[in-house]
N, C-alpha and C. Protein backbone atom coordinates (compact mmCIF):
# COMPACT_ATOMS: atom_id res chain seq x y z
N UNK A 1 88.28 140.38 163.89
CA UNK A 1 88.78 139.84 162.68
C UNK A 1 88.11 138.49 162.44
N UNK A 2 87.57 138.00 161.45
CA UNK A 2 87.00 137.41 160.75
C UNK A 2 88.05 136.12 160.12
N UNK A 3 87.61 135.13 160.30
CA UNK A 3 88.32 133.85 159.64
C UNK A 3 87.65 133.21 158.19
N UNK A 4 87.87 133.73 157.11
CA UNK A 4 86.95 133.46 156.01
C UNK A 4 87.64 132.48 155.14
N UNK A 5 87.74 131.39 154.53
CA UNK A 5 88.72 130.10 153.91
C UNK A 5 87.27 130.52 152.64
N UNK A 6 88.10 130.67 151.54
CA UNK A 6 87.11 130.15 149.92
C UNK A 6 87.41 128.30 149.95
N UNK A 7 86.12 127.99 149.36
CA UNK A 7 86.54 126.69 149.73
C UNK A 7 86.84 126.19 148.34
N UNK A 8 87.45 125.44 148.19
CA UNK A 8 87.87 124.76 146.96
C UNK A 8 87.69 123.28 147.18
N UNK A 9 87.47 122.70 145.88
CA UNK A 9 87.41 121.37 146.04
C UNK A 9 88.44 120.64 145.88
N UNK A 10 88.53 119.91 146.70
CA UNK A 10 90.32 119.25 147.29
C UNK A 10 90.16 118.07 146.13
N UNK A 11 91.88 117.74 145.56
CA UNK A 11 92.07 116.79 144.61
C UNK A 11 91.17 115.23 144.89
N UNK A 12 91.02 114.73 146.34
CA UNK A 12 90.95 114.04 146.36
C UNK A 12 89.11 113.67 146.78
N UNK A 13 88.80 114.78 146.32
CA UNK A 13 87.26 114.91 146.64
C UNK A 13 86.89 114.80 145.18
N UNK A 14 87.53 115.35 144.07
CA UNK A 14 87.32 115.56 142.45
C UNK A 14 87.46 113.98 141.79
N UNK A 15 88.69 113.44 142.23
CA UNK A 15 88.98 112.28 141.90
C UNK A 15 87.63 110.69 142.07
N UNK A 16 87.27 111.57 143.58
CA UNK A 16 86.06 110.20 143.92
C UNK A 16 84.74 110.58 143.52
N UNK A 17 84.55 112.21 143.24
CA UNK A 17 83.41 112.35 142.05
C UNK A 17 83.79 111.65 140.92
N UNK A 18 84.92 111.50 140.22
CA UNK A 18 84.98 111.24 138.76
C UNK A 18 84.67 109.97 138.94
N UNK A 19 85.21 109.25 139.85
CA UNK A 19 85.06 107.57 139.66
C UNK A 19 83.74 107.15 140.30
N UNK A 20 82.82 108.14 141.23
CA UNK A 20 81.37 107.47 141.44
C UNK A 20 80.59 107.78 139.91
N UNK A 21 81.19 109.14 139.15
CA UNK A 21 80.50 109.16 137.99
C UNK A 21 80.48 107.93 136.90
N UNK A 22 82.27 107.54 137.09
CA UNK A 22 82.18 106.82 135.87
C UNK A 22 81.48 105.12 136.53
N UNK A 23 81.40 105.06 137.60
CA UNK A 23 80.83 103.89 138.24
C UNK A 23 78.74 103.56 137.87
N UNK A 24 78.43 104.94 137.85
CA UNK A 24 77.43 104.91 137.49
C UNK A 24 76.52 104.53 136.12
N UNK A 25 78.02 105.14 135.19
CA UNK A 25 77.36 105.10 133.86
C UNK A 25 77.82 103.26 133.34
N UNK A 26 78.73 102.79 134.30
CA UNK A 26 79.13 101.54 133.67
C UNK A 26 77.79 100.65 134.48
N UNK A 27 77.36 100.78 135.56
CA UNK A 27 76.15 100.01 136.15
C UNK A 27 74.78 100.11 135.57
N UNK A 28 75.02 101.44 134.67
CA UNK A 28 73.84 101.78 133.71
C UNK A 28 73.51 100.86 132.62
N UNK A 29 75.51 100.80 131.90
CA UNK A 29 75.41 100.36 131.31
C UNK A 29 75.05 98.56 130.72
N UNK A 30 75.21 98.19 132.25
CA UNK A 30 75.22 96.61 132.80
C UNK A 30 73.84 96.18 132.38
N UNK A 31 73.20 97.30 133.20
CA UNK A 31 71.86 97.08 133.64
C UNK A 31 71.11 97.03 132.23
N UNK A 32 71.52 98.04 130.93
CA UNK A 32 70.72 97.96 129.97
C UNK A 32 71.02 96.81 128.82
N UNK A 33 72.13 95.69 129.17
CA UNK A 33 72.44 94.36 128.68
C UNK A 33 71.74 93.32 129.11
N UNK A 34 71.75 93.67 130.95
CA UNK A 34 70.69 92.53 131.05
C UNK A 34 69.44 92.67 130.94
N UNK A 35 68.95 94.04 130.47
CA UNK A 35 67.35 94.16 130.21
C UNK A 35 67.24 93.54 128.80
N UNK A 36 68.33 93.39 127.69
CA UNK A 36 68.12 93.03 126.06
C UNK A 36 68.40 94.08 125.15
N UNK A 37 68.96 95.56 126.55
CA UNK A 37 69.19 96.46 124.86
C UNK A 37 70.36 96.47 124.60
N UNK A 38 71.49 95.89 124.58
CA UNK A 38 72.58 95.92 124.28
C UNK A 38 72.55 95.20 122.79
N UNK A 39 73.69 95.29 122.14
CA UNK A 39 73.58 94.36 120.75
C UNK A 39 73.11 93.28 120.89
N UNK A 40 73.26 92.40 120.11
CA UNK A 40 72.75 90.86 119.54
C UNK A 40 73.36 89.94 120.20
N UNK A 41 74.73 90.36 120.40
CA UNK A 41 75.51 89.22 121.10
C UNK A 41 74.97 89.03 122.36
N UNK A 42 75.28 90.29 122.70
CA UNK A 42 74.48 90.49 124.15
C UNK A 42 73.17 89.88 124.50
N UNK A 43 72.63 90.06 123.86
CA UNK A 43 71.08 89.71 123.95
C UNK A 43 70.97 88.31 123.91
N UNK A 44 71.91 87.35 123.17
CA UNK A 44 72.07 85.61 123.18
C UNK A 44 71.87 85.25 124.69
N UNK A 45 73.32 86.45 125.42
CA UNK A 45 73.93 86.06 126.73
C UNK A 45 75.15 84.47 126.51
N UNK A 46 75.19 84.36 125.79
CA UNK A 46 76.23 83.53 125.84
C UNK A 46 77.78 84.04 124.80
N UNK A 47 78.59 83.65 125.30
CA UNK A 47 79.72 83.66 124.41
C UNK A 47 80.60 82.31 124.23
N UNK A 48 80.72 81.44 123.41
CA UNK A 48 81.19 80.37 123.67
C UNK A 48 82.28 80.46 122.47
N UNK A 49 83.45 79.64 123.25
CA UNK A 49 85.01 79.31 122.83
C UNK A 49 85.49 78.38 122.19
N UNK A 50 85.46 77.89 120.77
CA UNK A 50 85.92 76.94 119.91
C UNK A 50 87.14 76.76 119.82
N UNK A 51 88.14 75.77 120.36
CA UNK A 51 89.12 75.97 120.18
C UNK A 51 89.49 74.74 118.60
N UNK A 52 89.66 75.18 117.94
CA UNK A 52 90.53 74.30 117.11
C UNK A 52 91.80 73.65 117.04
N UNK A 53 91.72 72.49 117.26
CA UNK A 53 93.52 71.66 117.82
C UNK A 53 93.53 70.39 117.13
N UNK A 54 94.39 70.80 116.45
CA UNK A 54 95.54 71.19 116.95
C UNK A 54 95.91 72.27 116.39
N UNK A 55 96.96 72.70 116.94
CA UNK A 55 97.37 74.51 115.94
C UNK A 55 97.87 74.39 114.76
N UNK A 56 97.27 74.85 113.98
CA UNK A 56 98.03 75.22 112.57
C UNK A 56 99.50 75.62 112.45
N UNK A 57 100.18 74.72 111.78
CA UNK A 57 101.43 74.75 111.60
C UNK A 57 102.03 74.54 109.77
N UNK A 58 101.92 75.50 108.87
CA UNK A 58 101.87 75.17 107.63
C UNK A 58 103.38 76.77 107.21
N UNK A 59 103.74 76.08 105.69
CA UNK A 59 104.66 77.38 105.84
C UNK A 59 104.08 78.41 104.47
N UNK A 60 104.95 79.49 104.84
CA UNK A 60 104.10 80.81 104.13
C UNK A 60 105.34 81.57 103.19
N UNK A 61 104.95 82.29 102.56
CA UNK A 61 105.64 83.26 101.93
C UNK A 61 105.66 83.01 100.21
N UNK A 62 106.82 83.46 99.42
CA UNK A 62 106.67 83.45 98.15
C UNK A 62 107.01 81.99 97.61
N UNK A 63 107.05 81.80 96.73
CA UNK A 63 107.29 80.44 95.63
C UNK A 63 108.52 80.23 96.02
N UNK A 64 109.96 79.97 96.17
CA UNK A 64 110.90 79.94 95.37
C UNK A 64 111.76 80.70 96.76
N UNK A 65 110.81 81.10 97.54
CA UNK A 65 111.67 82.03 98.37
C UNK A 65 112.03 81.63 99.62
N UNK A 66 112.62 82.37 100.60
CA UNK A 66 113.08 81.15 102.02
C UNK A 66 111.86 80.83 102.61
N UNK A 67 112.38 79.42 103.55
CA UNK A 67 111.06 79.38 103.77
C UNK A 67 110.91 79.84 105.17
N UNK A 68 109.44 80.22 105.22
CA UNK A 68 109.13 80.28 106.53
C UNK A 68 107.62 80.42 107.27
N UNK A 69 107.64 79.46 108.00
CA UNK A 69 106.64 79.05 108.75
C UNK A 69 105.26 79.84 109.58
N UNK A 70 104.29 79.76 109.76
CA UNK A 70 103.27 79.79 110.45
C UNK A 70 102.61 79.33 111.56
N UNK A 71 102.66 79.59 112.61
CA UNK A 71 102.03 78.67 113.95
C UNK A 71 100.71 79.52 114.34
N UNK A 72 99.85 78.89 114.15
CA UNK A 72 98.68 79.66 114.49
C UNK A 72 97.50 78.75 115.81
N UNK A 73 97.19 78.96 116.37
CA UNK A 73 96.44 78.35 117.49
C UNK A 73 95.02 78.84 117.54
N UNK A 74 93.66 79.12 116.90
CA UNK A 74 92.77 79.42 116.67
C UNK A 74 91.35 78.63 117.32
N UNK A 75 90.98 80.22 117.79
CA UNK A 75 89.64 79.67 118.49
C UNK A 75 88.67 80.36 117.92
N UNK A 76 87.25 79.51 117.47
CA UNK A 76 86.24 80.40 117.13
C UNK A 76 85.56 81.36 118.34
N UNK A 77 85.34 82.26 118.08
CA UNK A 77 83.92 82.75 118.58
C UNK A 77 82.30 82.33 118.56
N UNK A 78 81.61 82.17 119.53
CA UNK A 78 79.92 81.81 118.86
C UNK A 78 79.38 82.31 120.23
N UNK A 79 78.00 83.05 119.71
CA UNK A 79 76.73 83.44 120.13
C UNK A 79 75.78 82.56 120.56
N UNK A 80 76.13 81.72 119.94
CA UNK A 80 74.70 80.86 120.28
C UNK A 80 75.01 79.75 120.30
N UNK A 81 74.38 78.67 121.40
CA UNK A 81 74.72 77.39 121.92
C UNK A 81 74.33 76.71 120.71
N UNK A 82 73.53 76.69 119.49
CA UNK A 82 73.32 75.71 118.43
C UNK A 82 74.53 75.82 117.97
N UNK A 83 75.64 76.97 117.92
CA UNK A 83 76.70 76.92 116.88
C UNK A 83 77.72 75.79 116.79
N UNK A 84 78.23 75.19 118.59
CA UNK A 84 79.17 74.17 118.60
C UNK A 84 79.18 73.53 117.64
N UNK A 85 77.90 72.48 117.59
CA UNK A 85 77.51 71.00 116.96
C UNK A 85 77.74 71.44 115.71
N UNK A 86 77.09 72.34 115.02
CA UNK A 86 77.61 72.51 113.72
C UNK A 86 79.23 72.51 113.10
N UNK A 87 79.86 73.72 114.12
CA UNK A 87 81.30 73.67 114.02
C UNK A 87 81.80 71.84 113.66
N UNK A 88 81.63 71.70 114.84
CA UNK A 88 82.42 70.21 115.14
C UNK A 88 82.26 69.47 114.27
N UNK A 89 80.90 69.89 113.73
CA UNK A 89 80.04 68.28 112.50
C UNK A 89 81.06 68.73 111.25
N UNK A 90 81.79 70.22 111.18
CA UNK A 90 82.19 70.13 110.12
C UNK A 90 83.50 70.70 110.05
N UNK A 91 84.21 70.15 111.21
CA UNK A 91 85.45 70.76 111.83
C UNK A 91 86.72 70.47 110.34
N UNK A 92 86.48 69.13 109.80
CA UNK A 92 87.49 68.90 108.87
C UNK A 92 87.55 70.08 108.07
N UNK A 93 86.46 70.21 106.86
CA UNK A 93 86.21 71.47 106.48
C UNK A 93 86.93 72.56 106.53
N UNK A 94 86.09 72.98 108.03
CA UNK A 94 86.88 74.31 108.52
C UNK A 94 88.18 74.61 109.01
N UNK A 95 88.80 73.19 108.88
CA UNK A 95 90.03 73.20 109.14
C UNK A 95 91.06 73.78 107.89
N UNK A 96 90.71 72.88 106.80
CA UNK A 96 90.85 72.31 105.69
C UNK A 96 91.08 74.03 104.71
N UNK A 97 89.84 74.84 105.12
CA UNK A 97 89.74 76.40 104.55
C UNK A 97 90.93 77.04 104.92
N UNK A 98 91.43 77.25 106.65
CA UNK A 98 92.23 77.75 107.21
C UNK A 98 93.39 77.42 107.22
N UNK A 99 93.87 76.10 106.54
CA UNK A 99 94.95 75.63 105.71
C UNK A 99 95.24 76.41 104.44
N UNK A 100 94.52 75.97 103.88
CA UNK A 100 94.70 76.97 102.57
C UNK A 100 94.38 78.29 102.49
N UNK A 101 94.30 79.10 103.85
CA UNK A 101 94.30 80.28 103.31
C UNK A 101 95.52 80.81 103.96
N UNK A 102 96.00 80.24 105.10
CA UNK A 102 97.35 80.13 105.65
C UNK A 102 98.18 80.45 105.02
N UNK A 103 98.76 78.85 103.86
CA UNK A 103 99.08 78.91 103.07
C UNK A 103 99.19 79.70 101.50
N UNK A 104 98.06 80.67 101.75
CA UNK A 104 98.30 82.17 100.77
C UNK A 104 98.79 83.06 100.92
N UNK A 105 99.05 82.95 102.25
CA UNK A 105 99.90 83.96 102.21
C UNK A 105 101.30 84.17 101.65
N UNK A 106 101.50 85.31 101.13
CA UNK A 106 102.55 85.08 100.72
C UNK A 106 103.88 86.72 101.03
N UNK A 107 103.03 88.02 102.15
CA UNK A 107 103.41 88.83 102.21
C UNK A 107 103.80 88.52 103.70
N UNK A 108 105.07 87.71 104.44
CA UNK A 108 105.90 87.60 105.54
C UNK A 108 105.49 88.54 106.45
N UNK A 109 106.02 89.65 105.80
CA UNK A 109 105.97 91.30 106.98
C UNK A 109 104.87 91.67 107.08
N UNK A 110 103.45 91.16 106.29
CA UNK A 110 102.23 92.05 106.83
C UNK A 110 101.78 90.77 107.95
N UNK A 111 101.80 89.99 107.69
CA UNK A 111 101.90 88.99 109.39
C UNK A 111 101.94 89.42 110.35
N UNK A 112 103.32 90.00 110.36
CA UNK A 112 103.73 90.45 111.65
C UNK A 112 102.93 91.37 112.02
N UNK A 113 102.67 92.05 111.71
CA UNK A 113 101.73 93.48 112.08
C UNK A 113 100.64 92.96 112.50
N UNK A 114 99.88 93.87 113.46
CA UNK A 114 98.39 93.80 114.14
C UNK A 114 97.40 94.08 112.55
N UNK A 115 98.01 94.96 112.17
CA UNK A 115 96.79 94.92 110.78
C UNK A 115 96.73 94.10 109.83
N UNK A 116 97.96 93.46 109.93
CA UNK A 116 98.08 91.79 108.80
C UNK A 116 97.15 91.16 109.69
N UNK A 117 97.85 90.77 110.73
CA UNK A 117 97.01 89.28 111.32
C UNK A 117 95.20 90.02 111.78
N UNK A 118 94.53 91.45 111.75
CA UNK A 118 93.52 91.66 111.94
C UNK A 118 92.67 90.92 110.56
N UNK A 119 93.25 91.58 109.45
CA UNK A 119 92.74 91.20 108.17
C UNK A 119 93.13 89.86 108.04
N UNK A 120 93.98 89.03 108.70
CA UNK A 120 93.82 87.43 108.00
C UNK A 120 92.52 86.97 109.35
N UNK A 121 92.36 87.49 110.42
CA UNK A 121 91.22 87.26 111.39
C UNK A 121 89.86 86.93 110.33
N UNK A 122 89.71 88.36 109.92
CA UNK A 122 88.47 88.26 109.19
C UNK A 122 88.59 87.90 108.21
N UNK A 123 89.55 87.67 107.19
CA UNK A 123 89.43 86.52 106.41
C UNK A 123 88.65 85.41 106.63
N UNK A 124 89.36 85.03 107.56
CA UNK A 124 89.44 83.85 108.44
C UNK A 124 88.07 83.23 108.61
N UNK A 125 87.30 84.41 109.32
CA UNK A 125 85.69 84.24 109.83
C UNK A 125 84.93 84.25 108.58
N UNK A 126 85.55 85.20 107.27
CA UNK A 126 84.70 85.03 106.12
C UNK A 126 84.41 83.71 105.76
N UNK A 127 85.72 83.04 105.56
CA UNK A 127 85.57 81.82 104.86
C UNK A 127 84.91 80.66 105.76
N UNK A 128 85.18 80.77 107.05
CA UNK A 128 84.19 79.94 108.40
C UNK A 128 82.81 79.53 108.00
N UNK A 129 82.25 81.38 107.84
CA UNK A 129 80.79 81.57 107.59
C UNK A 129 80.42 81.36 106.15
N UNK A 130 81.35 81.31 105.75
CA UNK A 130 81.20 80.56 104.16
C UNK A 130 80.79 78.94 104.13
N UNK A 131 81.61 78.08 104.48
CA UNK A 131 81.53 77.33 105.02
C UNK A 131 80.22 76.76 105.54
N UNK A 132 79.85 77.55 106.80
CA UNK A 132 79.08 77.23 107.48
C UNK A 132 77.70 77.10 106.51
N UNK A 133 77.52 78.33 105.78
CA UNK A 133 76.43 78.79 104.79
C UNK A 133 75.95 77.75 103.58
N UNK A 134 77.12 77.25 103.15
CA UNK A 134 77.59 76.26 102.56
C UNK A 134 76.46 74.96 102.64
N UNK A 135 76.96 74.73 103.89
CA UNK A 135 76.39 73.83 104.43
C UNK A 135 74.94 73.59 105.09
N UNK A 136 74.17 74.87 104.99
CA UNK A 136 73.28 75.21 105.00
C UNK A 136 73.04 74.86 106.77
N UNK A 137 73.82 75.27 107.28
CA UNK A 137 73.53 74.64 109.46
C UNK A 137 73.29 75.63 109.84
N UNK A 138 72.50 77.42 109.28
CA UNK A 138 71.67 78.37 110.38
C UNK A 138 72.91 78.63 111.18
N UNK A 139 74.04 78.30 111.13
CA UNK A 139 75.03 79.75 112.44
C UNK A 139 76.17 80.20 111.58
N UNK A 140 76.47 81.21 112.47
CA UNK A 140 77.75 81.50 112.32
C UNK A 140 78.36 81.90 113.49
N UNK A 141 79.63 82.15 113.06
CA UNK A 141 80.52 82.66 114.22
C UNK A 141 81.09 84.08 113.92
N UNK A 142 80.89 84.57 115.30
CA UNK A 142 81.42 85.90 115.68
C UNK A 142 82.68 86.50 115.64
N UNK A 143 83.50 85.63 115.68
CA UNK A 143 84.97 86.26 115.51
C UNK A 143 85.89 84.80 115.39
N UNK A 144 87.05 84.95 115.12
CA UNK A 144 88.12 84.15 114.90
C UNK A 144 89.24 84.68 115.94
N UNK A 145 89.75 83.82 116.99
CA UNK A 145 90.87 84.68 117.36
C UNK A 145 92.26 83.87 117.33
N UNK A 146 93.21 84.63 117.61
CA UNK A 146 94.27 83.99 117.34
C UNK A 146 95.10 83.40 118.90
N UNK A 147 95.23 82.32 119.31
CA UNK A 147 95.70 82.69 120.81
C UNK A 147 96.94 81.96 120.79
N UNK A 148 97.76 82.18 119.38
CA UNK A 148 98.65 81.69 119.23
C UNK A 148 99.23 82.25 118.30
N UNK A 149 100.84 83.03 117.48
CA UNK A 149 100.17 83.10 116.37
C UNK A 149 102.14 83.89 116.01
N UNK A 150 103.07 82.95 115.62
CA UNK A 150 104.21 83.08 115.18
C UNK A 150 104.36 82.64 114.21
N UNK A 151 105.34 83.78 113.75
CA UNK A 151 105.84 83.12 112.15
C UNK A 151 107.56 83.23 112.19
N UNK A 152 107.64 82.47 111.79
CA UNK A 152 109.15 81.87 112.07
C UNK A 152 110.31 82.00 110.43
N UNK A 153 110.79 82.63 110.99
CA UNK A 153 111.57 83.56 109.41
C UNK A 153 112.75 82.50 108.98
């Protein structure tokens, strides 16, 4: 009599294929950022953090209606080490935009939501790079984020 086992591949043999696979394609993917083919950002190699401070604190909603407040704590995004100096040279400005667009708001409940505050993000960066363009200083910035960001009913 004959001892014959079909072999199967055991859970825990499948599991450490999947993760040397997915290990591979993320070292692939490393590797083709630091060669330059990844996007633009990538290709700078830098990411640098603007914080704007103090936090925006202005109030929001309709004319006539209760009031209620905004706390926002905002940091730019930038690609490229020329962008700081510009920011800073014209921080009043860009302050000054994000006041008044704060202050337009006037729909409370789309705030709250990830898709309100996504769309006041890029607002946000529109009017930055407006700004910036404006002023004719060659950068812009990559994103606007919020690392703060209550509204108080």
């Amino acid at each position: 009599m004959t001892n014959c086992k079909t072999m199967t591949p055991q859970p825990k043999f499948v599991l450490l294929s999947i993760f040397l696979l997915f290990s591979v394609f993320s070292t692939a993917s490393a590797e083709e950022a630091a060669n330059g083919e990844g996007d633009a950002t990538d290709k700078a190699g830098i990411t640098d953090y603007i914080a704007m401070d103090p936090p925006f604190v202005t109030h929001v909603g309709s004319p006539g209606g209760k009031l209620t407040y905004l706390k926002a704590a905002v940091s730019l995004r930038a690609s490229q080490q020329t962008t700081r100096p510009a920011v800073e040279a014209h921080m009043p400005r860009l302050r000054h935009e994000l006041v008044m667009l704060f202050g337009e708001q006037t729909d409370t409940d789309k705030l709250t939501t990830m898709v309100g505050q996504q769309a006041l993000r890029e607002e946000a960066k529109s009017r930055i790079n407006g700004v910036l363009e404006e002023q004719q200083t060659g950068e812009t910035i990559t994103g606007v984020l919020f690392t703060e960001f209550v509204v108080q009913k």
